[in-house]
N, C-alpha and C. Protein backbone atom coordinates (compact mmCIF):
# COMPACT_ATOMS: atom_id res chain seq x y z
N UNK A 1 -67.57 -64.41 174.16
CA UNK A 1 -67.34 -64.03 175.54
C UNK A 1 -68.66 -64.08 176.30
N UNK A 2 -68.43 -64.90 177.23
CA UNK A 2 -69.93 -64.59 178.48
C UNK A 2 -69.96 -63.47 179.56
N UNK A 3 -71.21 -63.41 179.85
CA UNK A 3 -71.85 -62.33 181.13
C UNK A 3 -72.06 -62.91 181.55
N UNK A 4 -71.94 -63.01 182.52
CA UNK A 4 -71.91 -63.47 184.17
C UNK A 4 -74.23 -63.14 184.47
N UNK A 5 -74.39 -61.62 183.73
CA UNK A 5 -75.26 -61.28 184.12
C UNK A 5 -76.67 -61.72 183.16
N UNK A 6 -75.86 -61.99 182.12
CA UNK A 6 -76.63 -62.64 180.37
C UNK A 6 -76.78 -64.01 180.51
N UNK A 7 -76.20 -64.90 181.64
CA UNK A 7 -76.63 -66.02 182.03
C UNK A 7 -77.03 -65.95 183.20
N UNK A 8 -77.24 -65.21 184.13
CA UNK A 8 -78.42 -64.94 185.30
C UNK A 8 -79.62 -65.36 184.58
N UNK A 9 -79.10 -64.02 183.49
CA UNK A 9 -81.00 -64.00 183.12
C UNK A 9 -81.60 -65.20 182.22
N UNK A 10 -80.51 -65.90 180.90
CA UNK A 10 -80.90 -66.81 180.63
C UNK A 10 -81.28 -68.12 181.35
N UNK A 11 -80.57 -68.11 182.21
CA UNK A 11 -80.59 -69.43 183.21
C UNK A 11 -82.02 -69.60 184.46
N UNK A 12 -82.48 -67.96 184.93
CA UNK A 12 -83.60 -68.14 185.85
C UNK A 12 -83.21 -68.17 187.04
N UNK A 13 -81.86 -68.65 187.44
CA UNK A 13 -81.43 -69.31 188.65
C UNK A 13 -81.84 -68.42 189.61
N UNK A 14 -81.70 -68.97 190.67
CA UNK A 14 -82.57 -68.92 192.55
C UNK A 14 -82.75 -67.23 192.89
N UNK A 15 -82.02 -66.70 192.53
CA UNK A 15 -81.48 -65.12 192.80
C UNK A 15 -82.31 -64.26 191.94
N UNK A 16 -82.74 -64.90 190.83
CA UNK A 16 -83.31 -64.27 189.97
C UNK A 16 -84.78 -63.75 189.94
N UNK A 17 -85.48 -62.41 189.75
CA UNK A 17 -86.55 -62.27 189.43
C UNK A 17 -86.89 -60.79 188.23
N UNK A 18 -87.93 -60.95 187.49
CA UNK A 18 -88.16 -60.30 186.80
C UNK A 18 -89.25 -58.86 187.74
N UNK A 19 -88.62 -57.95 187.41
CA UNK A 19 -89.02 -56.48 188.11
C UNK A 19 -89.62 -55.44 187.15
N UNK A 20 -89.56 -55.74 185.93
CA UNK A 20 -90.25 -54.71 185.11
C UNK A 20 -89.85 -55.16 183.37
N UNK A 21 -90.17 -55.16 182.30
CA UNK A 21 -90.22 -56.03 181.07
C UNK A 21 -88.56 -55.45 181.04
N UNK A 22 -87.55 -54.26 181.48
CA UNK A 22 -86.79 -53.83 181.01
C UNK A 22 -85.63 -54.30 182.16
N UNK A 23 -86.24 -54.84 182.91
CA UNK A 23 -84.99 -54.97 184.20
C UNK A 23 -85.51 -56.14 185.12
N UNK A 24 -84.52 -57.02 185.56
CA UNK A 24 -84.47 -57.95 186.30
C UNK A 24 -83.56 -57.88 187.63
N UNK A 25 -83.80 -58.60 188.90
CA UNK A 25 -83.41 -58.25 189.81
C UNK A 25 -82.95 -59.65 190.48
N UNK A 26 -81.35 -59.31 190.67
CA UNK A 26 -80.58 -60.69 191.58
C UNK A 26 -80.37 -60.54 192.77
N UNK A 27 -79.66 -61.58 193.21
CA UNK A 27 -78.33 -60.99 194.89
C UNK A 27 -77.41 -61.02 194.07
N UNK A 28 -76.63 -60.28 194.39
CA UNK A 28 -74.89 -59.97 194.27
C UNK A 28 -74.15 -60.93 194.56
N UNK A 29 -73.60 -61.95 193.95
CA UNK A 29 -72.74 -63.06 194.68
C UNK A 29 -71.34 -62.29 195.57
N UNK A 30 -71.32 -60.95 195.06
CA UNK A 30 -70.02 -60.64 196.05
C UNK A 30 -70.23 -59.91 197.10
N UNK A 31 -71.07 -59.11 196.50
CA UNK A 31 -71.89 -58.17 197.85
C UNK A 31 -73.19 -58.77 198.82
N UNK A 32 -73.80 -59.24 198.00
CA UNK A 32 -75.14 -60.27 198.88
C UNK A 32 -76.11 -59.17 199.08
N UNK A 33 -76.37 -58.56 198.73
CA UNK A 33 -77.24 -56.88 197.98
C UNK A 33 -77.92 -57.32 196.50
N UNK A 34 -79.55 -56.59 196.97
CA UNK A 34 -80.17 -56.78 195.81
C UNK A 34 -79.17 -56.09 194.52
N UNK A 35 -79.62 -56.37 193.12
CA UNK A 35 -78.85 -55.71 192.10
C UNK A 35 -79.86 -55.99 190.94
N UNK A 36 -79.94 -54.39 190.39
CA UNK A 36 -80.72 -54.45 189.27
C UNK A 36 -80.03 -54.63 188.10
N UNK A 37 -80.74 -54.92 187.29
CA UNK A 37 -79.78 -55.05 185.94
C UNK A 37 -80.69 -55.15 184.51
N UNK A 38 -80.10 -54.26 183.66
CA UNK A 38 -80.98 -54.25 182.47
C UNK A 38 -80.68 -55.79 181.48
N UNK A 39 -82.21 -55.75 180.93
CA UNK A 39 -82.19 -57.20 180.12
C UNK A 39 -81.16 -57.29 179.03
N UNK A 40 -81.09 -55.83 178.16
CA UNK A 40 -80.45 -55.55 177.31
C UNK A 40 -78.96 -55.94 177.65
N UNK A 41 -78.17 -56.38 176.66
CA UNK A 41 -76.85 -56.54 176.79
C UNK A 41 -76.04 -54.86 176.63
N UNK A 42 -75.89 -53.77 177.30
CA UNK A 42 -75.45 -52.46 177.01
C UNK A 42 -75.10 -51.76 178.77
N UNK A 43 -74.18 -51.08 178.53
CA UNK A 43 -73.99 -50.47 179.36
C UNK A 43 -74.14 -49.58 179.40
N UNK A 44 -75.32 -48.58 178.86
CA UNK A 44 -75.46 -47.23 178.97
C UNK A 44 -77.20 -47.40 178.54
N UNK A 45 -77.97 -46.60 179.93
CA UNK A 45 -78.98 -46.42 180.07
C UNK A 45 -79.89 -45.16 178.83
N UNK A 46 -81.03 -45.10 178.78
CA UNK A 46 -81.72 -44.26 177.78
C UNK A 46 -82.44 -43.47 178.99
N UNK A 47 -83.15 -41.93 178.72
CA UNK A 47 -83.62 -41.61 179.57
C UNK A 47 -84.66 -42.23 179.92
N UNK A 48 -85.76 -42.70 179.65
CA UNK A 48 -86.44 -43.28 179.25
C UNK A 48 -86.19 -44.66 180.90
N UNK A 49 -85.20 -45.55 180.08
CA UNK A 49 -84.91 -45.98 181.63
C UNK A 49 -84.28 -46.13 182.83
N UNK A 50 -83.56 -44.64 182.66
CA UNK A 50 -83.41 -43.89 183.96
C UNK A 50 -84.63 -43.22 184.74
N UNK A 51 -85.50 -43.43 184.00
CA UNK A 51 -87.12 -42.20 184.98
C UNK A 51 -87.73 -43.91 185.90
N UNK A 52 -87.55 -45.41 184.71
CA UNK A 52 -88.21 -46.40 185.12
C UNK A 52 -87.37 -46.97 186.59
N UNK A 53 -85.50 -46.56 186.15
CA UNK A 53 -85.13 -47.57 186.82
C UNK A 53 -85.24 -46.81 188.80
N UNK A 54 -85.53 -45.57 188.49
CA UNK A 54 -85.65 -44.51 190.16
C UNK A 54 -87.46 -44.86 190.28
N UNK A 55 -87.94 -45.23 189.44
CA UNK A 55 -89.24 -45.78 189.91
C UNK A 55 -89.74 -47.11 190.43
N UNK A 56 -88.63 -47.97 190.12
CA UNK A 56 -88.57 -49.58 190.57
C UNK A 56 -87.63 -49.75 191.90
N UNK A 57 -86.75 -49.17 192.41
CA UNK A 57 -85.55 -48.64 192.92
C UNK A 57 -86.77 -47.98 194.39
N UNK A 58 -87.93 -46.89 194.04
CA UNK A 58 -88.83 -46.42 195.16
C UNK A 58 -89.51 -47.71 195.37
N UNK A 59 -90.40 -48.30 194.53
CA UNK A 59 -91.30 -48.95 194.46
C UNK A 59 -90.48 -50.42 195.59
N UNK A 60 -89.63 -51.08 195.25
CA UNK A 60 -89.19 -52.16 196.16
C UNK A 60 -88.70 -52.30 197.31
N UNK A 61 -88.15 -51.03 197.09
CA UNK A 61 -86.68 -50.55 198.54
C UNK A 61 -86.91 -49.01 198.56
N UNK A 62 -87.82 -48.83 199.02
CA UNK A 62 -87.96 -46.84 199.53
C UNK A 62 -87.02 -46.73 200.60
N UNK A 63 -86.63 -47.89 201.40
CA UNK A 63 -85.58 -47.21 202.73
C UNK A 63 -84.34 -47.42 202.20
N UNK A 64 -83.93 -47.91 200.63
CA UNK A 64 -82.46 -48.04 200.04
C UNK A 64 -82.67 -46.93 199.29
N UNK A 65 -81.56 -47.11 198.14
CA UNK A 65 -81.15 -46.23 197.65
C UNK A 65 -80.08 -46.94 196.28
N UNK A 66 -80.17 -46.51 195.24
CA UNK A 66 -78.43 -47.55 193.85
C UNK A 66 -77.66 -46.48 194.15
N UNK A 67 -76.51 -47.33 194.30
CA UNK A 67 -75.56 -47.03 194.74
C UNK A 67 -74.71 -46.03 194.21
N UNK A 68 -75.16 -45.57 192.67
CA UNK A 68 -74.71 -44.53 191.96
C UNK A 68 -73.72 -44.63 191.64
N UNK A 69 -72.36 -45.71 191.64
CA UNK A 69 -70.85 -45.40 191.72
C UNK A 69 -70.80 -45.69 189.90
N UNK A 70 -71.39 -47.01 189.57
CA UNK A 70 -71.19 -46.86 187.99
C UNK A 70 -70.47 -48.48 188.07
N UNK A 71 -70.59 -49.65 187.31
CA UNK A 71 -70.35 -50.28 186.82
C UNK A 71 -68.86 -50.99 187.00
N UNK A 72 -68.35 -51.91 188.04
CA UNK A 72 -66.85 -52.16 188.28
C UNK A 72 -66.38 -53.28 187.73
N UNK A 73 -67.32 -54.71 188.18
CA UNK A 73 -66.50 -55.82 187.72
C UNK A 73 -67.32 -56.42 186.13
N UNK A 74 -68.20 -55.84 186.21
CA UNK A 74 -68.67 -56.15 184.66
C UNK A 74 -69.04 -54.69 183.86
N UNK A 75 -68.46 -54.21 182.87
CA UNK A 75 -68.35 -52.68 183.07
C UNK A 75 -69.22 -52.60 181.03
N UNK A 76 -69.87 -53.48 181.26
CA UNK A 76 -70.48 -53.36 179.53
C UNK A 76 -71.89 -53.94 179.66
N UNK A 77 -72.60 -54.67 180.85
CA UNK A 77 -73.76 -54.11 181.10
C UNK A 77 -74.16 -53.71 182.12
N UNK A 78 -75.40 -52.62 182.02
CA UNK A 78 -75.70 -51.90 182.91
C UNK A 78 -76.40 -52.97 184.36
N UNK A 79 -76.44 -52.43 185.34
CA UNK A 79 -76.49 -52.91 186.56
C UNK A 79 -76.20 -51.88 187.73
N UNK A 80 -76.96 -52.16 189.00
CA UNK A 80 -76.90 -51.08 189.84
C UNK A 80 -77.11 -51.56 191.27
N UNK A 81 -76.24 -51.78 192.04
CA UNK A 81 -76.73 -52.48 193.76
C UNK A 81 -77.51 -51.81 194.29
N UNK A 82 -78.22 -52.08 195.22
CA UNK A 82 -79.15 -51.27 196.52
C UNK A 82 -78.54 -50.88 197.55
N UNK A 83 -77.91 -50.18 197.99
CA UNK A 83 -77.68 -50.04 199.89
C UNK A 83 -78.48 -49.52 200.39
């Protein structure tokens, strides 16, 4: 079975950039909103990078905010939009 988000990252494509060794950052093809997303194939964060991912989240977009709702159309890895 493929990720949509496991070939973002393998692939590099246009949307793509690397934001920290643990997380990479796209556009949303549905929303058109930055979206973070862990490298790891998992859907459940460690504390560890929950302290990194509210520090990358200030660091790029201090006037946004992740969206907090939790995981809809790909619900097995982690990922998080900006508004």
């Amino acid at each position: 079975m493929s990720c949509r988000l496991c070939e973002a990252y393998k692939n590099k494509n246009g949307t793509y950039r690397d934001v920290h060794e643990w997380f990479f950052e796209l556009i949303c093809d549905t929303h058109k909103v930055p979206l973070l997303v862990l490298k790891e194939h998992r859907a459940e964060l460690t504390d560890e990078e929950e302290i990194i991912v509210g520090q990358i989240a200030e660091l790029l977009y201090p006037n946004r905010k992740l969206r907090g709702t939790g995981m809809h159309s790909i619900v097995d890895h982690w990922h998080e939009h900006y508004i």
